[in-house]
PDB file of N, CA and C in Angstrom:
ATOM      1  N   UNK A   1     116.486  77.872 -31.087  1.00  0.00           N
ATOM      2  CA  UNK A   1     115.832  78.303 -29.861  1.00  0.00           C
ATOM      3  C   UNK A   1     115.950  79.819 -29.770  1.00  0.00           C
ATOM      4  N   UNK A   2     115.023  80.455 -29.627  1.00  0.00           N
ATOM      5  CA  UNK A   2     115.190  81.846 -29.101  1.00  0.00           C
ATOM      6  C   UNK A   2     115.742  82.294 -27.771  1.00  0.00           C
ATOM      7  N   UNK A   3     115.792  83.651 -28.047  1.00  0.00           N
ATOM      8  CA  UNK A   3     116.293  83.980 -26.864  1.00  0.00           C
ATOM      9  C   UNK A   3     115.131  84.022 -25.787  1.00  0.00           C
ATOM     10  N   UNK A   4     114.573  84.387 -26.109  1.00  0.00           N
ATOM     11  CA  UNK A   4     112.910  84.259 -24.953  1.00  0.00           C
ATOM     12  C   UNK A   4     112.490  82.680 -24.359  1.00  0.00           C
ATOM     13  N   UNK A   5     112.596  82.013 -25.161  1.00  0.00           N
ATOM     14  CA  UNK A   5     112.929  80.490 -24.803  1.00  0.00           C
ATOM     15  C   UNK A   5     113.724  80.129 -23.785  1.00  0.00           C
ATOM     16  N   UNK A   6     115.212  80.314 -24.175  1.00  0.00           N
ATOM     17  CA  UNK A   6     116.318  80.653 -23.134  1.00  0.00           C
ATOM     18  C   UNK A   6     116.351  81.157 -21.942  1.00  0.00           C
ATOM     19  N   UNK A   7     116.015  82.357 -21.945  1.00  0.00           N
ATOM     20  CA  UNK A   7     115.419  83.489 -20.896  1.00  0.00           C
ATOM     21  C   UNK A   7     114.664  82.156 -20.040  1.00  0.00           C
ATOM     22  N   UNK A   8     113.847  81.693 -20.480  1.00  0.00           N
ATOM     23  CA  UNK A   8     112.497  81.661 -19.633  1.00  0.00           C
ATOM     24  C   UNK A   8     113.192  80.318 -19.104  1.00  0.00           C
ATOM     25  N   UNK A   9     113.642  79.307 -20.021  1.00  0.00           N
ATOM     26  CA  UNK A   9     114.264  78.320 -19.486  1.00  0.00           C
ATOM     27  C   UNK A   9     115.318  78.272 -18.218  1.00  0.00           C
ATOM     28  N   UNK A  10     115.934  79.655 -18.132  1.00  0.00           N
ATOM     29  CA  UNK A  10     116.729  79.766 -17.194  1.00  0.00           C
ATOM     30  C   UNK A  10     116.301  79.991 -15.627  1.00  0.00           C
ATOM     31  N   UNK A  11     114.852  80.738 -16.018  1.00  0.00           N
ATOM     32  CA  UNK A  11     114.431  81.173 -15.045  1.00  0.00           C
ATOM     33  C   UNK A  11     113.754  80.117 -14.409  1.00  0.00           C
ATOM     34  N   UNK A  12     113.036  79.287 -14.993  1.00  0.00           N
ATOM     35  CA  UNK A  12     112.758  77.618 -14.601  1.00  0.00           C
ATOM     36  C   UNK A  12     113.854  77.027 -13.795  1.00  0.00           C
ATOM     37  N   UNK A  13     115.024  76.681 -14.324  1.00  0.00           N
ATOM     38  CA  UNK A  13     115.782  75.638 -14.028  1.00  0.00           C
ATOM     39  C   UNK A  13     115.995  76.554 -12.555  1.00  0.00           C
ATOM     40  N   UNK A  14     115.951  77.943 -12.506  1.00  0.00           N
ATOM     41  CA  UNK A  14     116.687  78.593 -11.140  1.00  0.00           C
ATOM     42  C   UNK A  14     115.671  78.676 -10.232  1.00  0.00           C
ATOM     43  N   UNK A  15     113.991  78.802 -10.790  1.00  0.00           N
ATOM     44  CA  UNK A  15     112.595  78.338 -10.037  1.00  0.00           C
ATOM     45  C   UNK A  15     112.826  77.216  -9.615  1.00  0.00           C
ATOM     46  N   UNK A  16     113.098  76.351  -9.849  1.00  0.00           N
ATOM     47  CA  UNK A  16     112.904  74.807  -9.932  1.00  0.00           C
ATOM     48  C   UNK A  16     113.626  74.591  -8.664  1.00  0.00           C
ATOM     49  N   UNK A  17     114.545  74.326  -8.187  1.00  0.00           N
ATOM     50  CA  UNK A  17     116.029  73.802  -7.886  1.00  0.00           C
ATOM     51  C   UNK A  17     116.300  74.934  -6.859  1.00  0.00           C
ATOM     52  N   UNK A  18     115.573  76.207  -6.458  1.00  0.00           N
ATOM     53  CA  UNK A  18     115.915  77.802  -5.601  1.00  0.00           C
ATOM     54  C   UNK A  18     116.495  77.170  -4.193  1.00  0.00           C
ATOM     55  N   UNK A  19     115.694  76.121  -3.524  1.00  0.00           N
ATOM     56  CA  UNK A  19     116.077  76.220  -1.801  1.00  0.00           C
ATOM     57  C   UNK A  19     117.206  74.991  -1.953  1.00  0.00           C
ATOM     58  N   UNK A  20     116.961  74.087  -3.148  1.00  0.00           N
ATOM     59  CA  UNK A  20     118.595  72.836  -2.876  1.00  0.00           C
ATOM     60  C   UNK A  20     119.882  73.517  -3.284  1.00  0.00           C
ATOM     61  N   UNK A  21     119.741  74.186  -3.996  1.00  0.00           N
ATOM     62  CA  UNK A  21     121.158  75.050  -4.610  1.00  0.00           C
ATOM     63  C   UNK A  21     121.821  76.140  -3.655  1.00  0.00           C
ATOM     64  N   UNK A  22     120.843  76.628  -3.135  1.00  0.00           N
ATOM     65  CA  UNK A  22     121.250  78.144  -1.939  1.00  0.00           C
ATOM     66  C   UNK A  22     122.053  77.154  -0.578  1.00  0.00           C
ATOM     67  N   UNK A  23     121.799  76.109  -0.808  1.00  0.00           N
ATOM     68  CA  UNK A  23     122.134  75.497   0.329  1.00  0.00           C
ATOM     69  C   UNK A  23     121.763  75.542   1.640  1.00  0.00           C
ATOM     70  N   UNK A  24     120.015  76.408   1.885  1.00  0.00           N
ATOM     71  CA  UNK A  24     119.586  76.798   2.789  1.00  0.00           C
ATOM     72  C   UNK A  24     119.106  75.473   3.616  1.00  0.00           C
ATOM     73  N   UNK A  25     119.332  75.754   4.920  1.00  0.00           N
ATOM     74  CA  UNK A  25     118.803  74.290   6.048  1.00  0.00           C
ATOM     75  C   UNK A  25     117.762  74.135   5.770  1.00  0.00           C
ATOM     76  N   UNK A  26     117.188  72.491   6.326  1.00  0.00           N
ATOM     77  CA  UNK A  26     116.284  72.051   5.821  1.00  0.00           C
ATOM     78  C   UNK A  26     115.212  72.530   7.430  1.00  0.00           C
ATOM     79  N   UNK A  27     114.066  72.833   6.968  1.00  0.00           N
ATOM     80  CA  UNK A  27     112.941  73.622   7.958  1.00  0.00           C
ATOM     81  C   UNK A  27     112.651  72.398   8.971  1.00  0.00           C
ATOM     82  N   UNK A  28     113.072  72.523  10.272  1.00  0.00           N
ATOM     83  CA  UNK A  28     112.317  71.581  11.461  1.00  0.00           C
ATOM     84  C   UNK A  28     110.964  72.008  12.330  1.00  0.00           C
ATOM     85  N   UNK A  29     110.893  73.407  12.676  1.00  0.00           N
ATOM     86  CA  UNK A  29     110.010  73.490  13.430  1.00  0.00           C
ATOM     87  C   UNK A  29     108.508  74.349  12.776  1.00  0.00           C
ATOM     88  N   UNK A  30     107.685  74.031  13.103  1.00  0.00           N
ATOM     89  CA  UNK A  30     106.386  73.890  12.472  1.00  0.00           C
ATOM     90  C   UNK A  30     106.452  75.180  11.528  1.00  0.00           C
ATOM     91  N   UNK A  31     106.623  76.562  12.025  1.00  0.00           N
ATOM     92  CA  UNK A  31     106.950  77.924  11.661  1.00  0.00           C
ATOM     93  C   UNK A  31     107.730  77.949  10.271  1.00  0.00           C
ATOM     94  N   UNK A  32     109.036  77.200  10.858  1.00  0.00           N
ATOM     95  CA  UNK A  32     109.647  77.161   9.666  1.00  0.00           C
ATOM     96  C   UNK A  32     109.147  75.911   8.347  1.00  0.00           C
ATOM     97  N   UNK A  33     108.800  75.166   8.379  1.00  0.00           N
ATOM     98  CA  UNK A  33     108.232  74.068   7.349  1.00  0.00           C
ATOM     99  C   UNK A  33     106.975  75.270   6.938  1.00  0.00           C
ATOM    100  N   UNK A  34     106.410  75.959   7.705  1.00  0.00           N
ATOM    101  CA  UNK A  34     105.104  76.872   7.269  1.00  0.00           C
ATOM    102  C   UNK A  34     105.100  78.199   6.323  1.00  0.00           C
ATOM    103  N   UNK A  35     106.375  78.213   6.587  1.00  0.00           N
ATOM    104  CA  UNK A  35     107.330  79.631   5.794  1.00  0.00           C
ATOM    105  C   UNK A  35     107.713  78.958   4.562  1.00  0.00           C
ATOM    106  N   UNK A  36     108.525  78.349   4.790  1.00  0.00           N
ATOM    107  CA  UNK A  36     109.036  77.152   3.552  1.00  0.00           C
ATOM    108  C   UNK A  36     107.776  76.751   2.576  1.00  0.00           C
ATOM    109  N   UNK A  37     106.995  76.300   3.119  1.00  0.00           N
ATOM    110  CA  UNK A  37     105.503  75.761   2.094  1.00  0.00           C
ATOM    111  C   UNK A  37     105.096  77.358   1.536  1.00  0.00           C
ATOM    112  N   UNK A  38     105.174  78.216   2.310  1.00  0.00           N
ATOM    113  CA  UNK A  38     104.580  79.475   1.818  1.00  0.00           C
ATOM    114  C   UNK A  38     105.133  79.778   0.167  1.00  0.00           C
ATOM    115  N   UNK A  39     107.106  79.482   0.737  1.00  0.00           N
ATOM    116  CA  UNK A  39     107.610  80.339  -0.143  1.00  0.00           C
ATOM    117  C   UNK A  39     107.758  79.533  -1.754  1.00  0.00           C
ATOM    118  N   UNK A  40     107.561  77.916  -1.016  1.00  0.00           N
ATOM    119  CA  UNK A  40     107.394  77.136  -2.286  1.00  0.00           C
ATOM    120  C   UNK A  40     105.972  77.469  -2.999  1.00  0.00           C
ATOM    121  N   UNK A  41     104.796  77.610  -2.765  1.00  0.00           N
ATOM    122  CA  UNK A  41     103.797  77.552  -2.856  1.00  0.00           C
ATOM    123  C   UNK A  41     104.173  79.072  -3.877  1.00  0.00           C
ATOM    124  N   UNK A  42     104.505  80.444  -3.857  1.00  0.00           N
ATOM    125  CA  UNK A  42     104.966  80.917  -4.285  1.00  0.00           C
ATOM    126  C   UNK A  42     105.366  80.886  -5.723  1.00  0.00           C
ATOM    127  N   UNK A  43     106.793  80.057  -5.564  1.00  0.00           N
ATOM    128  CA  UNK A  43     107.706  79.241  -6.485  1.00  0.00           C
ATOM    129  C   UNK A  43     106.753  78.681  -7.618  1.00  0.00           C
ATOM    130  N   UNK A  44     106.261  77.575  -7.224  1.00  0.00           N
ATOM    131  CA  UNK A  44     104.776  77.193  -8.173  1.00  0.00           C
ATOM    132  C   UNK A  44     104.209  77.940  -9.164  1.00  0.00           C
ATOM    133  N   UNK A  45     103.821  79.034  -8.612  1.00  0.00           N
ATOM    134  CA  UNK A  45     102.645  79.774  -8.995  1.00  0.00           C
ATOM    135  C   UNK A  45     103.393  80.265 -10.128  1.00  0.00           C
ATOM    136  N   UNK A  46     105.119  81.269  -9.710  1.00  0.00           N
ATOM    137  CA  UNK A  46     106.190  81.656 -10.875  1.00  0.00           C
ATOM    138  C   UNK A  46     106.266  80.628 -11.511  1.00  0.00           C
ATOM    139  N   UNK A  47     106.491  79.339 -11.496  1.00  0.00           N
ATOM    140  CA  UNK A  47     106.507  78.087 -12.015  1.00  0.00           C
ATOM    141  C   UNK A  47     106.021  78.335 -13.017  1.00  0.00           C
ATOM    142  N   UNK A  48     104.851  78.159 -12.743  1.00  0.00           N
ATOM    143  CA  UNK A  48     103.265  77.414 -13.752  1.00  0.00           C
ATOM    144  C   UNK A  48     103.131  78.614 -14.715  1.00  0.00           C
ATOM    145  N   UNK A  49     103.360  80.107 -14.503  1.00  0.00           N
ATOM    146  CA  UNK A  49     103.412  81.305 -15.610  1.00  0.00           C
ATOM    147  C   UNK A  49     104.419  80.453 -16.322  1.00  0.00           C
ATOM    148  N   UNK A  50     105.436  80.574 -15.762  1.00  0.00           N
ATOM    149  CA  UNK A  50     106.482  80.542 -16.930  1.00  0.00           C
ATOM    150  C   UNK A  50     106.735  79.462 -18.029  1.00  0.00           C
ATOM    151  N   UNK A  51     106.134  78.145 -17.575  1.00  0.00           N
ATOM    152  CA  UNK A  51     106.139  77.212 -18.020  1.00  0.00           C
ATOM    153  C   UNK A  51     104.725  77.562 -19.128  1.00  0.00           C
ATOM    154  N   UNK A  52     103.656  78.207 -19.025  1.00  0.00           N
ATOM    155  CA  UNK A  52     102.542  78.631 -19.907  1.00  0.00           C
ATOM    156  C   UNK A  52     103.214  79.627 -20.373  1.00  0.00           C
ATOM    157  N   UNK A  53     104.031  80.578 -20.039  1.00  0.00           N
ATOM    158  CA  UNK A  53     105.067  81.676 -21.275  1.00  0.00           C
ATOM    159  C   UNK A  53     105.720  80.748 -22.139  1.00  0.00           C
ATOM    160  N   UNK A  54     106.134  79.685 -21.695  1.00  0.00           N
ATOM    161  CA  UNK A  54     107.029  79.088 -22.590  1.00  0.00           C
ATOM    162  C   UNK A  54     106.230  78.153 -23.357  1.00  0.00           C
ATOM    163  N   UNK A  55     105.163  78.096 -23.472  1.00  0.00           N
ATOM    164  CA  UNK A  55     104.225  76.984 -24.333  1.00  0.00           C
ATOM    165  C   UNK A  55     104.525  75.614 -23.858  1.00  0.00           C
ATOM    166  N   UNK A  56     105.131  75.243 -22.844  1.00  0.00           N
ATOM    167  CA  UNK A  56     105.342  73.680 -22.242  1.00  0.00           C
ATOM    168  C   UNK A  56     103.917  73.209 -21.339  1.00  0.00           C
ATOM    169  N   UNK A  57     102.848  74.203 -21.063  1.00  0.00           N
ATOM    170  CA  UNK A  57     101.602  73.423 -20.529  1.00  0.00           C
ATOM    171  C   UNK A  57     100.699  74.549 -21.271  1.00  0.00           C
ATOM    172  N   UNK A  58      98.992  74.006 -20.758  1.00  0.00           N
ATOM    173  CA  UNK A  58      98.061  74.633 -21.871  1.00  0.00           C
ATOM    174  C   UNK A  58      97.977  75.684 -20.359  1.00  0.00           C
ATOM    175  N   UNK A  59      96.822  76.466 -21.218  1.00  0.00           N
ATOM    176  CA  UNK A  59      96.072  77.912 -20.564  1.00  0.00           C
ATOM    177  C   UNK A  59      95.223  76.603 -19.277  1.00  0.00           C
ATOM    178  N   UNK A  60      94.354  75.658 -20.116  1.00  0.00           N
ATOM    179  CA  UNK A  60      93.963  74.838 -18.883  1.00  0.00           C
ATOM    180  C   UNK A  60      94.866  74.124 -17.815  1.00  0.00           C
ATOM    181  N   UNK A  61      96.048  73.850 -18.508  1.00  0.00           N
ATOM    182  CA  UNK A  61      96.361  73.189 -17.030  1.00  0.00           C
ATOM    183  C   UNK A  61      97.206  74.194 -15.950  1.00  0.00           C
ATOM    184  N   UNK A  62      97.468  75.501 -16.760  1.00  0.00           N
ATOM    185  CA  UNK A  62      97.722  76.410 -15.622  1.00  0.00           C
ATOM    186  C   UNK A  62      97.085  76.807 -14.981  1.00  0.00           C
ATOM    187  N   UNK A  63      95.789  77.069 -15.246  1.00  0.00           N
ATOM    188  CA  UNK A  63      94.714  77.607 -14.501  1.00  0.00           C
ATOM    189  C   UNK A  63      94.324  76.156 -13.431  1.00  0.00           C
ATOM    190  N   UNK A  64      94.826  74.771 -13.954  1.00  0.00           N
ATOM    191  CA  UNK A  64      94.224  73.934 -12.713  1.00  0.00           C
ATOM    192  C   UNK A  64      95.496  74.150 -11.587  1.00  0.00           C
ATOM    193  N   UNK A  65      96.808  73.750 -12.065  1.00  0.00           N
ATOM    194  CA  UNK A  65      97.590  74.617 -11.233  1.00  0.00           C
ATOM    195  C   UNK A  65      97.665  75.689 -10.062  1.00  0.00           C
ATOM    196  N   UNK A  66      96.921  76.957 -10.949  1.00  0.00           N
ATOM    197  CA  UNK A  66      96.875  78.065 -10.276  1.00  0.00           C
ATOM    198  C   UNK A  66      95.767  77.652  -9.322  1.00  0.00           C
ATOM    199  N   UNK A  67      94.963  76.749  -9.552  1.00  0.00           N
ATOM    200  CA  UNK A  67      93.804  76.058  -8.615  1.00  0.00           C
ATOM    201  C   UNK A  67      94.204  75.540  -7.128  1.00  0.00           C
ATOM    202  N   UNK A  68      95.430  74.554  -7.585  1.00  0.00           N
ATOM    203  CA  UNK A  68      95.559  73.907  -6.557  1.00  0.00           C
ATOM    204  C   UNK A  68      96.529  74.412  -5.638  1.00  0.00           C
ATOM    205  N   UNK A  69      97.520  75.337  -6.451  1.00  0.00           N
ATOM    206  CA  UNK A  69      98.021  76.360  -5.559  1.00  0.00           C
ATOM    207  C   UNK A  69      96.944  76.984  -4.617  1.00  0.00           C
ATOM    208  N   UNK A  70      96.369  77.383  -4.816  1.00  0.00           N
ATOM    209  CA  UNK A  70      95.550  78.175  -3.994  1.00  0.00           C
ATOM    210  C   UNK A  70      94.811  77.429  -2.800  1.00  0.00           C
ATOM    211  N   UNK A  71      94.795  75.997  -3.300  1.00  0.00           N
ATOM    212  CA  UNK A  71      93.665  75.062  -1.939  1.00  0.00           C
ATOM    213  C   UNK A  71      95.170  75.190  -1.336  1.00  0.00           C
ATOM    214  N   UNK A  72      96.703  74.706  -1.791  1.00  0.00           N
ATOM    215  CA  UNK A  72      97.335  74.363  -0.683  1.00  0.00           C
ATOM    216  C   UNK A  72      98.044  76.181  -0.020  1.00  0.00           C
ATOM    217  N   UNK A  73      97.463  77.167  -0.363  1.00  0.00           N
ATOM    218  CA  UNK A  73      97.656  78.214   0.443  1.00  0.00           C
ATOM    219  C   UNK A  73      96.301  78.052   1.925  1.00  0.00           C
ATOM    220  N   UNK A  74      95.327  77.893   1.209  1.00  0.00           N
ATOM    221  CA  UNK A  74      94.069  77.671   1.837  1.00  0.00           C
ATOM    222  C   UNK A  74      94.530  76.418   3.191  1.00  0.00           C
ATOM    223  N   UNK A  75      95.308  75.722   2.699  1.00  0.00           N
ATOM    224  CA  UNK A  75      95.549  74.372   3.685  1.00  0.00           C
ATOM    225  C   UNK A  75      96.461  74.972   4.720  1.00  0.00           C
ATOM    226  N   UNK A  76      97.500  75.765   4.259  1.00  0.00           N
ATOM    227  CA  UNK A  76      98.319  76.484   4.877  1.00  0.00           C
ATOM    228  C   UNK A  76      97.929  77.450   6.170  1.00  0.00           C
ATOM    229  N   UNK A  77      96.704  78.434   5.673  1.00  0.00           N
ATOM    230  CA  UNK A  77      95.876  79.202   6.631  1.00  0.00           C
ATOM    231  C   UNK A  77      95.750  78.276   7.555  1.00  0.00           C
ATOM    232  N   UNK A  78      94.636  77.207   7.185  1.00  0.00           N
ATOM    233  CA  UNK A  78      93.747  76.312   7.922  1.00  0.00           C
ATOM    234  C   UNK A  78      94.629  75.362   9.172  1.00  0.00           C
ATOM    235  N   UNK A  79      96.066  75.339   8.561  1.00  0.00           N
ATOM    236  CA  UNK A  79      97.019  74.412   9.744  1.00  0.00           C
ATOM    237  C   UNK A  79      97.553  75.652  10.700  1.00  0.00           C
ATOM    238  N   UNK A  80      98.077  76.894  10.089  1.00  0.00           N
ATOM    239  CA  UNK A  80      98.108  77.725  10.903  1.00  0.00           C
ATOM    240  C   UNK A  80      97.069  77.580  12.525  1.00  0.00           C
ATOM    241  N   UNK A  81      95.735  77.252  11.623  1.00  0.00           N
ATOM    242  CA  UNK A  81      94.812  78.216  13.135  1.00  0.00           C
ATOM    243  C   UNK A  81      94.541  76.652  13.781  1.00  0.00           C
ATOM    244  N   UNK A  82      94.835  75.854  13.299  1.00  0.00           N
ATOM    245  CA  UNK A  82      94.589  74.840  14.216  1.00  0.00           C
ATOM    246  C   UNK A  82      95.634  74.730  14.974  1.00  0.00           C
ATOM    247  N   UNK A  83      96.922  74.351  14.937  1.00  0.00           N
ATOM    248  CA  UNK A  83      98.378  74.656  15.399  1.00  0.00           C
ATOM    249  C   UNK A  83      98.132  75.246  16.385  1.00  0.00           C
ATOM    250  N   UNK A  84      97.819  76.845  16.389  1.00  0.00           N
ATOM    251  CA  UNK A  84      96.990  77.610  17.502  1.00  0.00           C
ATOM    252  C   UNK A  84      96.755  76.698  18.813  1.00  0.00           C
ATOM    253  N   UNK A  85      95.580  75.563  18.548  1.00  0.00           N
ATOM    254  CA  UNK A  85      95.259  75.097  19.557  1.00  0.00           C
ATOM    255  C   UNK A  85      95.728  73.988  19.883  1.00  0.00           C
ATOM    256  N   UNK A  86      96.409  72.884  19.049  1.00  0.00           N
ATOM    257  CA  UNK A  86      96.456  71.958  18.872  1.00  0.00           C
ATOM    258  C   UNK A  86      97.744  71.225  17.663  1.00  0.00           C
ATOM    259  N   UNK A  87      98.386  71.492  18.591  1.00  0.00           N
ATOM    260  CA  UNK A  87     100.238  71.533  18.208  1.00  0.00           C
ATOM    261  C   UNK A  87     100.102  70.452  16.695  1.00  0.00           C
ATOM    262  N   UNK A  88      99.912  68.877  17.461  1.00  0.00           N
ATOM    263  CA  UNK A  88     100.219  67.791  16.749  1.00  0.00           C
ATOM    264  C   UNK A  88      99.187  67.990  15.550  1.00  0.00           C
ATOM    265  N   UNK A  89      97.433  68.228  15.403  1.00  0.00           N
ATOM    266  CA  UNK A  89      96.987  68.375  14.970  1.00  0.00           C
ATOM    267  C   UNK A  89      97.340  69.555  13.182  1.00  0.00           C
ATOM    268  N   UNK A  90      97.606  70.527  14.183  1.00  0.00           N
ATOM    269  CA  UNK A  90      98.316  71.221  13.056  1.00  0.00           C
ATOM    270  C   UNK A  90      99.355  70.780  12.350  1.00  0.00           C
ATOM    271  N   UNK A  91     100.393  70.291  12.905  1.00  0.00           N
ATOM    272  CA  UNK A  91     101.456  69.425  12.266  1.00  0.00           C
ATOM    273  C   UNK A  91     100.829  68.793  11.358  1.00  0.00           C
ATOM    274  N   UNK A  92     100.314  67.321  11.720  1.00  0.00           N
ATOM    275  CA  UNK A  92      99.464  66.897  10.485  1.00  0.00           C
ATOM    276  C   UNK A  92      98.921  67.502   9.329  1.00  0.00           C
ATOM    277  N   UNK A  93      98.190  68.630   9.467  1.00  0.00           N
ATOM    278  CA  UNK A  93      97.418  69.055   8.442  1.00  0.00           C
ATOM    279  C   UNK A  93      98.824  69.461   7.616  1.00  0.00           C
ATOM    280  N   UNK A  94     100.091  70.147   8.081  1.00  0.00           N
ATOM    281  CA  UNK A  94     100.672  71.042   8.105  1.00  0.00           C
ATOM    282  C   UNK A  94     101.206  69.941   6.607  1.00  0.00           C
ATOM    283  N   UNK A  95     101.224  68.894   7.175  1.00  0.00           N
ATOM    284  CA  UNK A  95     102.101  67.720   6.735  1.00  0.00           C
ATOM    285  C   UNK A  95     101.574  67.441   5.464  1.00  0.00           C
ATOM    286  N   UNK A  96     100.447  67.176   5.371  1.00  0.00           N
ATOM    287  CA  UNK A  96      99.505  66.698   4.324  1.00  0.00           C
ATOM    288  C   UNK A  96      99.364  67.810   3.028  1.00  0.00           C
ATOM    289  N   UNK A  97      99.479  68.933   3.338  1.00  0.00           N
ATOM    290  CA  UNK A  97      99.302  70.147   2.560  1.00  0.00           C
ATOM    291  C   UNK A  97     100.702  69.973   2.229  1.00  0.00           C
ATOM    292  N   UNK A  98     101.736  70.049   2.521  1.00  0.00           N
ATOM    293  CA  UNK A  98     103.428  69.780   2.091  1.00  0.00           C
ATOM    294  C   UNK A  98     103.204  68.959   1.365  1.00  0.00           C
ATOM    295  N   UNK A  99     102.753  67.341   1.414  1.00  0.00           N
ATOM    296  CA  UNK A  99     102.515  66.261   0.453  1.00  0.00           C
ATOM    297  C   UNK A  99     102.020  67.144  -1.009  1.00  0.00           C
ATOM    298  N   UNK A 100     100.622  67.591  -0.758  1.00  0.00           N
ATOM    299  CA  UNK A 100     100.177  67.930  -1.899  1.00  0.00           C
ATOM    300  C   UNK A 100     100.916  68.896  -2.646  1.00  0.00           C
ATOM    301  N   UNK A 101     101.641  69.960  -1.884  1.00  0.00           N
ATOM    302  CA  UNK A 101     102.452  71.051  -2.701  1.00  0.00           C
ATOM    303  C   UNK A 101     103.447  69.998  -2.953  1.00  0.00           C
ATOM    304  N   UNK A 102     104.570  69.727  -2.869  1.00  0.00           N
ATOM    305  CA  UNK A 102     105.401  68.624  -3.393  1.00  0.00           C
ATOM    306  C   UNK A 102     104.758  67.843  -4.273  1.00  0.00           C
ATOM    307  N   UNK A 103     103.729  67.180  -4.294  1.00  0.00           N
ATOM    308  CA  UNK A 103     103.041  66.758  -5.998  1.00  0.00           C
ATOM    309  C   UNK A 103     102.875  67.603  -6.791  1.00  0.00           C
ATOM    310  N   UNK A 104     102.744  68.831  -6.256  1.00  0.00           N
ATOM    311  CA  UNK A 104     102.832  70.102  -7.822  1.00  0.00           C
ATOM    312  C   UNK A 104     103.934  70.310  -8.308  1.00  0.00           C
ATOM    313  N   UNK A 105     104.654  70.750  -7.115  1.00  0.00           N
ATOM    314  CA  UNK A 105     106.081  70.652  -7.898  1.00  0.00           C
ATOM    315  C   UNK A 105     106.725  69.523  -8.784  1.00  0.00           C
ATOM    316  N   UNK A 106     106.810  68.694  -8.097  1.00  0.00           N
ATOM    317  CA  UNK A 106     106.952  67.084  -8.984  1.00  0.00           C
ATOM    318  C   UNK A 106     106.192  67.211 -11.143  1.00  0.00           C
ATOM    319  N   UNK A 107     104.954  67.962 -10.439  1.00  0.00           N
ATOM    320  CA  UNK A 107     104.566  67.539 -11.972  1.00  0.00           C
ATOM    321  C   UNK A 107     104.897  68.959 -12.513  1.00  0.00           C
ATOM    322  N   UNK A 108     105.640  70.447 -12.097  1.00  0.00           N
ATOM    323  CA  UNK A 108     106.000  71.481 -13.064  1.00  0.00           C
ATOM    324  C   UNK A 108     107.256  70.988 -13.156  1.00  0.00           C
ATOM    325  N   UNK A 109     107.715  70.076 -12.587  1.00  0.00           N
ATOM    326  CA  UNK A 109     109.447  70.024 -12.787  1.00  0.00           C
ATOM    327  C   UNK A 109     109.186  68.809 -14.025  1.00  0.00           C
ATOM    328  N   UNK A 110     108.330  68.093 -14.184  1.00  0.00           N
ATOM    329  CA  UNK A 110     108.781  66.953 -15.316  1.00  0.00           C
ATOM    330  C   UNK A 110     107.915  68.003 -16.605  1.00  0.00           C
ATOM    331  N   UNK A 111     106.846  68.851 -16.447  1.00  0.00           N
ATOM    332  CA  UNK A 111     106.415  69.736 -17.369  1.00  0.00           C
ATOM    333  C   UNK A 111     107.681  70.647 -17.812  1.00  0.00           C
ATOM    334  N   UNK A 112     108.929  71.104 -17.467  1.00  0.00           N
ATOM    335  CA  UNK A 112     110.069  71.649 -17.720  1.00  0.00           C
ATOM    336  C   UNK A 112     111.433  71.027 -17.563  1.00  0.00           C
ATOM    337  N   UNK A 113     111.193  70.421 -18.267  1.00  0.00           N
ATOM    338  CA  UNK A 113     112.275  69.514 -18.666  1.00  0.00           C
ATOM    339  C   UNK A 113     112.311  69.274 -20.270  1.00  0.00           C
TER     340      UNK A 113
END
């Protein structure tokens, strides 16, 4: 294994695993779950490079990645401005966009392994 291998592997396992290890509380109020999705959504994106630096996914499936990152930033905006008017409403959306970012993560964490 190289050292660039290594490197990159490390930086995965510490991408991967960032908010259960810090031991940071888990987000209750809408703001905070909205910050949290932000910063995972984030996480991902470092994810999905590094995992295409490291040759563990293709140029295509990072770029679908980098895709769906982007609808669940887009979902993120979109619960924001509803929230605005419509507390529970936003919650929901808020909720559903968390689902989908948590299926990305799910599939860069078994892609790095």
């Amino acid at each position: 294994m190289s050292f660039k291998r290594f490197v990159i592997g490390v930086v995965l396992a510490v991408a991967l695993s960032a908010c259960t290890t810090l031991g940071i509380p888990t987000a209750k109020t809408f703001n905070e779950k909205w910050l949290a999705a932000q910063t995972t959504d984030t996480a991902v994106l470092q994810t999905d490079i590094a995992l295409l630096q490291a040759g563990k996914i293709s140029k295509e499936d990072a770029a679908n990645v980098e895709a769906q990152a982007d609808n669940v930033k887009a979902g993120l905006d979109i619960a924001r401005t509803i929230y605005e008017n419509d507390q529970q409403a936003g919650q929901s959306k808020l909720d559903s966009v968390v689902t989908a970012l948590t299926a990305l993560q799910t599939y860069l964490q078994s892609k790095g392994k």
